[in-house]
C-alpha atoms as a PDB file:
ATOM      1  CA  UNK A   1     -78.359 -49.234  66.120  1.00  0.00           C
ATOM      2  CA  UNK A   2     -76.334 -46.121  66.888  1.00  0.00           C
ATOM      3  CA  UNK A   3     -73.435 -48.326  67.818  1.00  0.00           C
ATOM      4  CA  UNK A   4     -73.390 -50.403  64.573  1.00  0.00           C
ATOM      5  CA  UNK A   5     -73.810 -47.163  62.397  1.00  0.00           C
ATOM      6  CA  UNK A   6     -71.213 -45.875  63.838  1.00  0.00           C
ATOM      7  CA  UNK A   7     -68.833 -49.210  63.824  1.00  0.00           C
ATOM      8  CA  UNK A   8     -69.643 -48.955  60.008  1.00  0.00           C
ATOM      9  CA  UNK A   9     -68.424 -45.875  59.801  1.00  0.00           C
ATOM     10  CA  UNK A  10     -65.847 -46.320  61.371  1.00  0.00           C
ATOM     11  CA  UNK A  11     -64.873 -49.674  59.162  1.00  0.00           C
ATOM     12  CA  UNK A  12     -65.085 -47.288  56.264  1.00  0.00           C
ATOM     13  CA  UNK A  13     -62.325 -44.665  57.225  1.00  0.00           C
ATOM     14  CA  UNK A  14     -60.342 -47.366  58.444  1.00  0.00           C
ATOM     15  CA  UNK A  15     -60.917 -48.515  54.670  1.00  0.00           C
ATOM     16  CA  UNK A  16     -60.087 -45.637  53.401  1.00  0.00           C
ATOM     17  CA  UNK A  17     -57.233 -44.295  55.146  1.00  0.00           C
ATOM     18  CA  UNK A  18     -55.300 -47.552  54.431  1.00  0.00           C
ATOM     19  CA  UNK A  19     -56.715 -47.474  50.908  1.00  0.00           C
ATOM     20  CA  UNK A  20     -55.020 -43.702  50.424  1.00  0.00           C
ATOM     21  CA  UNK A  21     -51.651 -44.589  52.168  1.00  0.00           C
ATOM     22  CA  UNK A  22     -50.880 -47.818  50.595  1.00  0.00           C
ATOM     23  CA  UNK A  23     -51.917 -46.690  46.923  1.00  0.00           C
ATOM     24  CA  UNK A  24     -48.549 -45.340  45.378  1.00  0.00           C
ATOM     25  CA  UNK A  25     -48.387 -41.550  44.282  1.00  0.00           C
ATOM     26  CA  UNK A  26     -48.939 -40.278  41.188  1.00  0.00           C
ATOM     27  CA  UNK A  27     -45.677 -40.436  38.899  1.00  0.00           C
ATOM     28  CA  UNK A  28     -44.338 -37.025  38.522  1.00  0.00           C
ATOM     29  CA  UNK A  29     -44.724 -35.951  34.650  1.00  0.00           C
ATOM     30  CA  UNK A  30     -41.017 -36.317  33.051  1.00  0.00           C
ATOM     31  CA  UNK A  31     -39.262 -32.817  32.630  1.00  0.00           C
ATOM     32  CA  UNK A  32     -39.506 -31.972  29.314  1.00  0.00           C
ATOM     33  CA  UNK A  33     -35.656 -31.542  27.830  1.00  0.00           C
ATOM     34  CA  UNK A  34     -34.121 -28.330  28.157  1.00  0.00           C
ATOM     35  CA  UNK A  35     -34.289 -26.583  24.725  1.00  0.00           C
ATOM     36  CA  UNK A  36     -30.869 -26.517  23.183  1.00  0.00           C
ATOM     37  CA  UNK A  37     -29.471 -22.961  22.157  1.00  0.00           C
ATOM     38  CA  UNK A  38     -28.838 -22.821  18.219  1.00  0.00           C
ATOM     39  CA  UNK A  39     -25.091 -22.453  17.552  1.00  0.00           C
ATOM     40  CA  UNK A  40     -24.551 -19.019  16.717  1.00  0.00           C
ATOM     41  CA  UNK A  41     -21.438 -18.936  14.172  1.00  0.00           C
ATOM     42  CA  UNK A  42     -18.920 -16.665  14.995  1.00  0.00           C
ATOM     43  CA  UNK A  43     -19.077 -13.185  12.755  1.00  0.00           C
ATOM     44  CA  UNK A  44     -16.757 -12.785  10.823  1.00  0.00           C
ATOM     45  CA  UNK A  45     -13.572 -10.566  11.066  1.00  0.00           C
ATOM     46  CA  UNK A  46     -14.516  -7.332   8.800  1.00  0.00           C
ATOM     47  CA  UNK A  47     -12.086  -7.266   5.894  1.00  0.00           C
ATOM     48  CA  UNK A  48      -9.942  -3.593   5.284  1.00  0.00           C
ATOM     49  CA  UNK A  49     -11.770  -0.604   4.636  1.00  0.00           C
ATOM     50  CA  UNK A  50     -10.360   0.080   1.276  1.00  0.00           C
ATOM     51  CA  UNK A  51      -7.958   3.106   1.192  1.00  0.00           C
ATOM     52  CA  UNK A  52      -8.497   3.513  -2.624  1.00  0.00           C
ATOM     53  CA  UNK A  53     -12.285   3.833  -3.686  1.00  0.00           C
ATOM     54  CA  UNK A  54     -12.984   1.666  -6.914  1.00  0.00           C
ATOM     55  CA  UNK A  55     -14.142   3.890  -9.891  1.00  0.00           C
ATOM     56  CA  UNK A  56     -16.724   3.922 -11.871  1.00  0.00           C
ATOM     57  CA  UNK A  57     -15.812   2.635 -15.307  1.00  0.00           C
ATOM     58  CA  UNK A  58     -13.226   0.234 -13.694  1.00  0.00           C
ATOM     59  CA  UNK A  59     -13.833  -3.230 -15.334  1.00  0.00           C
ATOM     60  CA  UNK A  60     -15.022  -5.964 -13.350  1.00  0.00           C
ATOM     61  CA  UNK A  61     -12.010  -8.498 -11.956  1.00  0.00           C
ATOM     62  CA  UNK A  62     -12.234 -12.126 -13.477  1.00  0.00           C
ATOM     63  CA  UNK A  63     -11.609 -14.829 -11.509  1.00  0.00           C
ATOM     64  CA  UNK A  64      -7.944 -15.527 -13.509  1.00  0.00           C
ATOM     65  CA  UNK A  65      -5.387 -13.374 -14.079  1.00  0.00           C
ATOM     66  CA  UNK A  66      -5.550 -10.902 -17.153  1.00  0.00           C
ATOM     67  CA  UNK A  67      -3.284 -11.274 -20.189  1.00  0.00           C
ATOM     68  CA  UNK A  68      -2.922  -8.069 -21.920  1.00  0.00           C
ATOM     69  CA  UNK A  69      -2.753  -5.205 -19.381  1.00  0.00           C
ATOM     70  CA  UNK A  70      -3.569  -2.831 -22.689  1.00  0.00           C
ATOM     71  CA  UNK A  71      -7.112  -4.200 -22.835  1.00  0.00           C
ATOM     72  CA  UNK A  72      -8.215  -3.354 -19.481  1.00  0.00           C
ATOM     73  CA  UNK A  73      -6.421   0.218 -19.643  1.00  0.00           C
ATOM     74  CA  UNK A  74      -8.053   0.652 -23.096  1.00  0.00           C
ATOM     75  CA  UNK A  75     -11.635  -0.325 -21.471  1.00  0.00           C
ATOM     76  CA  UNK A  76     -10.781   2.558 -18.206  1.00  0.00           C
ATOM     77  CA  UNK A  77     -10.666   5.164 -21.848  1.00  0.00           C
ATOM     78  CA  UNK A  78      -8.110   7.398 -20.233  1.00  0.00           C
ATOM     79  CA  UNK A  79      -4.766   5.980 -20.395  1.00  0.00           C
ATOM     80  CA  UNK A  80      -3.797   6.306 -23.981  1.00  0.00           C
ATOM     81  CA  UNK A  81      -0.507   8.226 -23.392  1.00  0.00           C
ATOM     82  CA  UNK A  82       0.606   5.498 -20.672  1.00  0.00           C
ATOM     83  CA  UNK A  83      -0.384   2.582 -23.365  1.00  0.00           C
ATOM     84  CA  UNK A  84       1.690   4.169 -25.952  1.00  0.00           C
ATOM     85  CA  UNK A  85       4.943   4.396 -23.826  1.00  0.00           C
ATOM     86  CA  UNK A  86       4.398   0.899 -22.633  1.00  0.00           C
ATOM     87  CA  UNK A  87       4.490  -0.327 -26.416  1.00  0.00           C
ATOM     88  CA  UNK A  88       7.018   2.009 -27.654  1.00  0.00           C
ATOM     89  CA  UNK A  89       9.395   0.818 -24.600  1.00  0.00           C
ATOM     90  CA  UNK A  90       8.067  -2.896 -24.797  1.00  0.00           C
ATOM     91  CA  UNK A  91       7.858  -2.693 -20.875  1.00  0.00           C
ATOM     92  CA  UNK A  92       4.133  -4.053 -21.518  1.00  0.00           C
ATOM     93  CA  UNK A  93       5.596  -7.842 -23.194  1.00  0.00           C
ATOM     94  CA  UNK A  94       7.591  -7.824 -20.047  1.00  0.00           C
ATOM     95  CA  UNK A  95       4.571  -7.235 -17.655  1.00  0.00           C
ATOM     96  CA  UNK A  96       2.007  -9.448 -19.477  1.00  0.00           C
ATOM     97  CA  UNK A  97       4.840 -12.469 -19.247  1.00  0.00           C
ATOM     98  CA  UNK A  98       5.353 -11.772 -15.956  1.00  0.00           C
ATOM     99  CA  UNK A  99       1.933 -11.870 -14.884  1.00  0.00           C
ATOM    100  CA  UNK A 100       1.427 -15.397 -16.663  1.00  0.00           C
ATOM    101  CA  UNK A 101       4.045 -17.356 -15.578  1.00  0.00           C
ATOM    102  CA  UNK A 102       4.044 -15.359 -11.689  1.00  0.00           C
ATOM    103  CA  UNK A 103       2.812 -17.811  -9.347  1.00  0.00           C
ATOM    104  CA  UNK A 104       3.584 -15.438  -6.167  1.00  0.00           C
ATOM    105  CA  UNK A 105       4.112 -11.686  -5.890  1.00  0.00           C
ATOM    106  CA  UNK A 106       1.934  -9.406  -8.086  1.00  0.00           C
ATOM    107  CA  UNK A 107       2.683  -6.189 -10.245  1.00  0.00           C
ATOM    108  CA  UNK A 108       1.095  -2.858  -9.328  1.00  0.00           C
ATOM    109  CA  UNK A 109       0.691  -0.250 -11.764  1.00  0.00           C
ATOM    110  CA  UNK A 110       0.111   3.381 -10.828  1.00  0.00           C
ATOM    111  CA  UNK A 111      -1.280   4.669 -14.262  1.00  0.00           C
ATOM    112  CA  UNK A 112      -1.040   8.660 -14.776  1.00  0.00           C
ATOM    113  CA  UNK A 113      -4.346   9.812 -17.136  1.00  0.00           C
ATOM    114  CA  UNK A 114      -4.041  11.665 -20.515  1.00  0.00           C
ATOM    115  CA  UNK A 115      -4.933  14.988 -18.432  1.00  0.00           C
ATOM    116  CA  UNK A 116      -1.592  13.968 -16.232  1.00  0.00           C
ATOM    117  CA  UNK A 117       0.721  14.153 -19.332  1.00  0.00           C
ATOM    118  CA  UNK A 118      -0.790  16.897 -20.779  1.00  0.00           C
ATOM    119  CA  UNK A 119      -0.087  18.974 -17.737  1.00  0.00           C
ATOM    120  CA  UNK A 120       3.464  18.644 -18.293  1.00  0.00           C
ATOM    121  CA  UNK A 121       5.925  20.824 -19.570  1.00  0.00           C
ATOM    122  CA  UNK A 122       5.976  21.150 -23.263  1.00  0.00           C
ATOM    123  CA  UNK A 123       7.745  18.427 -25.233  1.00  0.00           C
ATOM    124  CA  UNK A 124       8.773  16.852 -22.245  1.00  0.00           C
ATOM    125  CA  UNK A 125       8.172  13.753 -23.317  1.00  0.00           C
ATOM    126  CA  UNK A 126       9.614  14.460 -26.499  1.00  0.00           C
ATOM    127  CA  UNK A 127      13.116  15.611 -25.135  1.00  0.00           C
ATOM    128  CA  UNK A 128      13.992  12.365 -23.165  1.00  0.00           C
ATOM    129  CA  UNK A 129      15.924  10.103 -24.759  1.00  0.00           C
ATOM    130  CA  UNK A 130      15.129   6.241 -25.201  1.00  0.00           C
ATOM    131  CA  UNK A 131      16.722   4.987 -21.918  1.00  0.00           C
ATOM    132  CA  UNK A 132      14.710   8.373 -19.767  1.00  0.00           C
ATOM    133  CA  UNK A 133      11.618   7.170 -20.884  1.00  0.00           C
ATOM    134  CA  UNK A 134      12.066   3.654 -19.940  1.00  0.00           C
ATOM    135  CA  UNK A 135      13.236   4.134 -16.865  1.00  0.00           C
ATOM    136  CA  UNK A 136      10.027   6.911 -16.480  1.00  0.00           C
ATOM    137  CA  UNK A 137       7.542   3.495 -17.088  1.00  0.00           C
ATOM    138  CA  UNK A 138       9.443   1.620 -14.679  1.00  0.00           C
ATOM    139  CA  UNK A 139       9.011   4.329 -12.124  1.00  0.00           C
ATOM    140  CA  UNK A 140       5.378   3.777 -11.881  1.00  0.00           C
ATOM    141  CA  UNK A 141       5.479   0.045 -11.665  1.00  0.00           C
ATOM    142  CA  UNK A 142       5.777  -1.443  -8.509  1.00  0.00           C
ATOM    143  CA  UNK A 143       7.579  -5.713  -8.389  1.00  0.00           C
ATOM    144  CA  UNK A 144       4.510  -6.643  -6.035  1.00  0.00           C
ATOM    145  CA  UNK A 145       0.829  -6.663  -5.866  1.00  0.00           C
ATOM    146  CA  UNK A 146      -0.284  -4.117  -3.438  1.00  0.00           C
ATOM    147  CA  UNK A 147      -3.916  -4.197  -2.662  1.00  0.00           C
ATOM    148  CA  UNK A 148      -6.380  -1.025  -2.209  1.00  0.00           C
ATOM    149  CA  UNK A 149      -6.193  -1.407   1.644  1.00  0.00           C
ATOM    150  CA  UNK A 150      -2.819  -1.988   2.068  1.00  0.00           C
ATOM    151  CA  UNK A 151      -0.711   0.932   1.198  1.00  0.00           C
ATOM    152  CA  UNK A 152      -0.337   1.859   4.900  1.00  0.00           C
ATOM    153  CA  UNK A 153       1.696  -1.230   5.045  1.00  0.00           C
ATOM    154  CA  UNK A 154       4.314  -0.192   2.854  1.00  0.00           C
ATOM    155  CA  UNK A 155       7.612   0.893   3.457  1.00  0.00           C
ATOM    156  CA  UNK A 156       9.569   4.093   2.211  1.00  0.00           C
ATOM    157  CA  UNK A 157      11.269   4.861   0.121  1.00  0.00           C
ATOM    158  CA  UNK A 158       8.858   1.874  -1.718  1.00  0.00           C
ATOM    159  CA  UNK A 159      10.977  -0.346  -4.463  1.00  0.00           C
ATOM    160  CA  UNK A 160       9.517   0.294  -8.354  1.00  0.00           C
ATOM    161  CA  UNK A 161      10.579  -1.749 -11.037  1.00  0.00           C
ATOM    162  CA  UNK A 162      13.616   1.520 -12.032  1.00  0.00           C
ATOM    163  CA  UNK A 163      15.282   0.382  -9.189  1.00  0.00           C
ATOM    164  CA  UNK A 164      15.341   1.590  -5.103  1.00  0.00           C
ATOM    165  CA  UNK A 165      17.436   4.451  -4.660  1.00  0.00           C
ATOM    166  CA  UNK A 166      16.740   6.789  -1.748  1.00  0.00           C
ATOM    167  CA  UNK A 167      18.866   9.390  -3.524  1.00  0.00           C
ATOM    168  CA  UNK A 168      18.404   9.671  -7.394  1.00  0.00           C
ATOM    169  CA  UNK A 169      14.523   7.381  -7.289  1.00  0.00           C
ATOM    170  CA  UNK A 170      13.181   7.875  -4.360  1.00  0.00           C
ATOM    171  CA  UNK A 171       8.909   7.202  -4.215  1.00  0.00           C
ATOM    172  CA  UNK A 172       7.596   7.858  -0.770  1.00  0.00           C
ATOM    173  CA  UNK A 173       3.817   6.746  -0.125  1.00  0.00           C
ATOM    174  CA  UNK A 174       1.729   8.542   2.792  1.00  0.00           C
ATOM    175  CA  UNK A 175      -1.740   6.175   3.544  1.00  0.00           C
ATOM    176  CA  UNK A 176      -3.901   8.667   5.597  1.00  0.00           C
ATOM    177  CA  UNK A 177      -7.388   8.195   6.561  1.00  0.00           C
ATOM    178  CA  UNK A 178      -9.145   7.209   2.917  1.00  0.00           C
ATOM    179  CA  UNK A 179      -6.243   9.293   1.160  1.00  0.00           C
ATOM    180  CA  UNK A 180      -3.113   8.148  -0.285  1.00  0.00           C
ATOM    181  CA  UNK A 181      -0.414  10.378  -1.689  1.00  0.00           C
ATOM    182  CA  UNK A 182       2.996   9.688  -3.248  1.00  0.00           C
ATOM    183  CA  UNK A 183       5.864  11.677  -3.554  1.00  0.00           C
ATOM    184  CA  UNK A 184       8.681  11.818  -5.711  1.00  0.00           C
ATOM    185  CA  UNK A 185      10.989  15.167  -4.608  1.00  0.00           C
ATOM    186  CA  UNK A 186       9.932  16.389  -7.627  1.00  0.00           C
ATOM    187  CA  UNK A 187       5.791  15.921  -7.513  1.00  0.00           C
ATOM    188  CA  UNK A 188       3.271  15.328  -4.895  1.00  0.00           C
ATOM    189  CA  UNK A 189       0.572  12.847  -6.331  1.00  0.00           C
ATOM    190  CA  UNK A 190      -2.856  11.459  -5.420  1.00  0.00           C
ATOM    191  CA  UNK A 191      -4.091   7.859  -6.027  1.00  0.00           C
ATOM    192  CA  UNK A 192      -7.672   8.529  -7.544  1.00  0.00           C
ATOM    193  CA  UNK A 193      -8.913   5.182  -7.623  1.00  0.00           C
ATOM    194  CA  UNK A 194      -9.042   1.527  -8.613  1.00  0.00           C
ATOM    195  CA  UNK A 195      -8.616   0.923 -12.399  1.00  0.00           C
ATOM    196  CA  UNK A 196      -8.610  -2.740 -11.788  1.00  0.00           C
ATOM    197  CA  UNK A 197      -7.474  -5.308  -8.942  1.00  0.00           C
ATOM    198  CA  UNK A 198      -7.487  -8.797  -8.371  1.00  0.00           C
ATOM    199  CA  UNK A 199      -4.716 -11.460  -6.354  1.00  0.00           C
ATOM    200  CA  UNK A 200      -2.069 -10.421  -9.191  1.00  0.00           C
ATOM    201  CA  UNK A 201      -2.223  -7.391 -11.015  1.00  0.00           C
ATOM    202  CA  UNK A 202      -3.705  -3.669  -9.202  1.00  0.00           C
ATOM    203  CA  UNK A 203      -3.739  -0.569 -11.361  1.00  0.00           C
ATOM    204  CA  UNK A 204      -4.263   2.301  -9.765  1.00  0.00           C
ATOM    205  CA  UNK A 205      -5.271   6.144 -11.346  1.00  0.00           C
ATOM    206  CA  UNK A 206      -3.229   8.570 -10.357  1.00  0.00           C
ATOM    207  CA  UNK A 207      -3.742  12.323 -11.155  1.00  0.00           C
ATOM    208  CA  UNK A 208       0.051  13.311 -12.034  1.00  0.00           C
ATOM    209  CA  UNK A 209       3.127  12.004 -13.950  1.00  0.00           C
ATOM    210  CA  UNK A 210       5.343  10.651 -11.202  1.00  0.00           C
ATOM    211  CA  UNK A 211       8.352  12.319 -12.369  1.00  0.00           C
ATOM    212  CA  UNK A 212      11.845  10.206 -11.143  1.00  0.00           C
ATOM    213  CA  UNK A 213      14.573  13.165  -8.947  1.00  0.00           C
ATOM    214  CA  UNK A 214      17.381  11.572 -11.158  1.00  0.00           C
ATOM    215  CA  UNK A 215      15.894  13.510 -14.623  1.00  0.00           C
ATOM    216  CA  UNK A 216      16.422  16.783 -12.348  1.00  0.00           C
ATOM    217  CA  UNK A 217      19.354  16.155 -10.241  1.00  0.00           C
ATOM    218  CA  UNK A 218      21.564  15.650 -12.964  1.00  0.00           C
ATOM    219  CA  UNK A 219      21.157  18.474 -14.992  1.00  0.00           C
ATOM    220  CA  UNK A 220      21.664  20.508 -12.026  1.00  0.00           C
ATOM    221  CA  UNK A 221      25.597  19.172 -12.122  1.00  0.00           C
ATOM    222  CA  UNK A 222      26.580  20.767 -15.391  1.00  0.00           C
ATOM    223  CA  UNK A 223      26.060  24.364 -14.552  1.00  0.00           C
ATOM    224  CA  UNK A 224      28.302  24.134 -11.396  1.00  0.00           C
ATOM    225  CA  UNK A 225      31.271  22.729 -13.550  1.00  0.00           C
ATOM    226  CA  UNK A 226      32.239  25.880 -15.935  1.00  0.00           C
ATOM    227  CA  UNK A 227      33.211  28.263 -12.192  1.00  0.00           C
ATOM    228  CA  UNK A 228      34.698  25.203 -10.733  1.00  0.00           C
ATOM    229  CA  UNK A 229      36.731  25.236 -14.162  1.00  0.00           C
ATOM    230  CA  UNK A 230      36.996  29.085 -14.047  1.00  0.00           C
ATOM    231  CA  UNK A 231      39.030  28.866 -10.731  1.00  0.00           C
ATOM    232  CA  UNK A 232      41.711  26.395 -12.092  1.00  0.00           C
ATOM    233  CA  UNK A 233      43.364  28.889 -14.510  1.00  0.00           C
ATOM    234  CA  UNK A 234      43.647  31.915 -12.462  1.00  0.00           C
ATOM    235  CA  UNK A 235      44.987  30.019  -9.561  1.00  0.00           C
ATOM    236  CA  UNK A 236      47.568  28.703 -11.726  1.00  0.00           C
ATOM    237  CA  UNK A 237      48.528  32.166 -13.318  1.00  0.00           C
ATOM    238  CA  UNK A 238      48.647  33.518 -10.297  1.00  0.00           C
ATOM    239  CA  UNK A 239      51.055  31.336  -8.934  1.00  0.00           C
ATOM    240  CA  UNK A 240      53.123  31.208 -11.986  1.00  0.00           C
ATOM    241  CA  UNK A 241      53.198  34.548 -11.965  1.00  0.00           C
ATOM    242  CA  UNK A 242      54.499  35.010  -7.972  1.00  0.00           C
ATOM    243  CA  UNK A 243      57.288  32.269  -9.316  1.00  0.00           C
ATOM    244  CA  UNK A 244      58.151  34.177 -11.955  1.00  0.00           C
ATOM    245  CA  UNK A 245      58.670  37.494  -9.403  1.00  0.00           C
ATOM    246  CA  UNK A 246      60.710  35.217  -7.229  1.00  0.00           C
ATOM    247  CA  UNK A 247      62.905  33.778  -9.595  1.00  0.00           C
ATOM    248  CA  UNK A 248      63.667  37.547 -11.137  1.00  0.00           C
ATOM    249  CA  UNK A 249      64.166  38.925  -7.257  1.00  0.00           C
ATOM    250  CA  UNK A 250      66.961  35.876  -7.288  1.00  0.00           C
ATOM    251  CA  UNK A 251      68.499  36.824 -10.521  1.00  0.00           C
ATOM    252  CA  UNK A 252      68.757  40.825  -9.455  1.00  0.00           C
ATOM    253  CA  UNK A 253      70.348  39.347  -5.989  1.00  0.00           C
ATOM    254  CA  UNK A 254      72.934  37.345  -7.977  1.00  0.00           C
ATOM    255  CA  UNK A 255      73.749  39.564 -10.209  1.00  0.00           C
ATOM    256  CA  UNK A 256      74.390  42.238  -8.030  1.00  0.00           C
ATOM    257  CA  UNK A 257      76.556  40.283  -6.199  1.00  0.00           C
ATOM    258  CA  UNK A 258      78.580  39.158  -9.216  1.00  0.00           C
ATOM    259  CA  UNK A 259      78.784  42.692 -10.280  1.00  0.00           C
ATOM    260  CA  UNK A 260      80.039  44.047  -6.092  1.00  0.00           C
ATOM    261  CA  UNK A 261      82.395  41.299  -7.105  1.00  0.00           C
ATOM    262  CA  UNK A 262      84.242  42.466 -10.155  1.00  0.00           C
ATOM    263  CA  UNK A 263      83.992  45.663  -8.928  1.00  0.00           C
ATOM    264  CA  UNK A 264      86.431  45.371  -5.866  1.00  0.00           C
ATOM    265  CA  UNK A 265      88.888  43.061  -7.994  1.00  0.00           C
ATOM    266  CA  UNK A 266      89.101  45.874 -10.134  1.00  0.00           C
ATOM    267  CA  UNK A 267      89.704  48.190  -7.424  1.00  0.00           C
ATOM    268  CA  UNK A 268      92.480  45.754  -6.026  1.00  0.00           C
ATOM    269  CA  UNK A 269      94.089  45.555  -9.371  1.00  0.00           C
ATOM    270  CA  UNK A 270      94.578  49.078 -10.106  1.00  0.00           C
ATOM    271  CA  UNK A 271      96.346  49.309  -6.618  1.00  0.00           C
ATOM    272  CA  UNK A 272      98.363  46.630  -7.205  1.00  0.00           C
ATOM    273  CA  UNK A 273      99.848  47.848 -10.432  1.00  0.00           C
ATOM    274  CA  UNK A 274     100.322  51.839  -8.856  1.00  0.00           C
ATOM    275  CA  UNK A 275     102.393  50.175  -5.540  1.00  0.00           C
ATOM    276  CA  UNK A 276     104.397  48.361  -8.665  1.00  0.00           C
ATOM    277  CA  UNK A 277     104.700  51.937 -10.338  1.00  0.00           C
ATOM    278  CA  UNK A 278     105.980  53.573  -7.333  1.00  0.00           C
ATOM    279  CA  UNK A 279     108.138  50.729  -6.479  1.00  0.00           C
ATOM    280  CA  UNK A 280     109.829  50.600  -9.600  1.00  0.00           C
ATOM    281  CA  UNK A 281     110.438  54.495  -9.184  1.00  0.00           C
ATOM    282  CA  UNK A 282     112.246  54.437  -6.069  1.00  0.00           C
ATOM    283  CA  UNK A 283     114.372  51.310  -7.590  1.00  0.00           C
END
């Protein structure tokens, strides 16, 4: 009994064993796919910091470019003296037709406020002639669009529509930190603000009349010309005057020599004519 028990048990490992070894193993669960990292888009470059901070009552920039540069000076309510001077010159026809038919390049205008003009001298305005004061508009317009970050980029003496002469219109620009300054020789100025900006046209408040060398330099030249005369005159007297005591010197010489000159014919004649005496005596 023991011995078939025990055969039965035996039967049933046997059974068992083969059951477990032949019987495949369990499929191993599928990885699960390896979560994909969202693209990150790159950031983009920060623009400029603007050098020029935009002001307050600036108007807002359209899309296209402006028309009538008056309008948006008129809306700024400070710029009536520049408006008037760019009528009364007709600089402004010039500027609106440039900016309309421009398809590259840009205008930038650095507009002095009333207060500016007002701080100048007295009738200032009043005592340059029609030429002065066109050439004075021109001065503070520049033949390119310059934006509020990229004055440092300039180069001096910087080209205005009066022309680009180091010596009689020159208009230096200094970009430092979140300040930009412009001199003239004759004033220092400070760019304020932004009056108005866009891909064609920047205006710019500045807080003094930029004031061109040339109106300075060349009234300088008349008050050197009367002792640069003065000299001519005396020079020539003088010299006339030491030819005039040479040529009198030469006459005494000559005439004292003439005179030696009769003198010893004389003296030979009147010993010629008492040897004839004598001569005639003895005979």
């Amino acid at each position: 009994m023991k011995q078939a028990n025990l055969f039965s048990l035996s039967v049933f490992i046997l059974f068992w064993y083969t059951t477990l070894a032949i019987s495949p193993a369990p499929a191993a669960a599928p990885k699960a796919p390896a979560a994909k990292t969202p693209h990150t888009p790159k950031a983009a470059a920060p623009s400029p910091k603007p050098l020029v901070p935009t002001l307050p009552q600036s108007p807002d920039s359209p899309d296209s470019v402006p028309d009538d540069i008056t309008r948006i000076l008129k809306k700024a309510k400070m710029f009536s003296t520049l408006i008037r001077l760019l009528k009364t010159t007709e600089i402004i026809n010039n500027v609106n037709s440039q900016l309309i038919t421009a398809k590259t390049g840009g205008i930038t205008i650095l507009a002095p406020d009333d207060s500016a003009f007002s701080n100048l001298k007295a009738g200032f305005l009043n005592s340059l002639n029609e030429g002065q004061k066109i050439e004075l508009v021109q001065f503070h317009i520049l033949p390119q669009f310059v934006s509020s970050s990229n004055f440092d980029s300039l180069s001096n003496p910087v080209q205005t529509v009066a022309g680009k002469d180091p010596v009689r219109l020159p208009l230096n620009v200094n970009a430092l930190g979140n300040s930009v300054n412009i001199s003239t020789g004759v004033v220092n100025a400070t760019i304020l603000g932004v009056v108005y900006s866009d891909n064609k046209l920047g205006i710019y408040h500045v807080d003094k009349v930029l004031l061109p060398l040339d109106f300075f330099a060349t009234s300088k030249a008349p008050a050197l010309a009367p002792s640069s005369l003065a000299k001519a005159p005396k020079s020539a007297k003088e010299n006339s005057s030491e030819d005039d005591q040479g040529e009198t010197k030469q006459d005494q010489n000559k005439s004292g020599a003439v005179s030696l000159v009769g003198l010893g014919g004389t003296k030979f004649m009147s010993l010629g004519i008492a040897l004839m005496a004598v001569a005639t005596m003895w005979c």
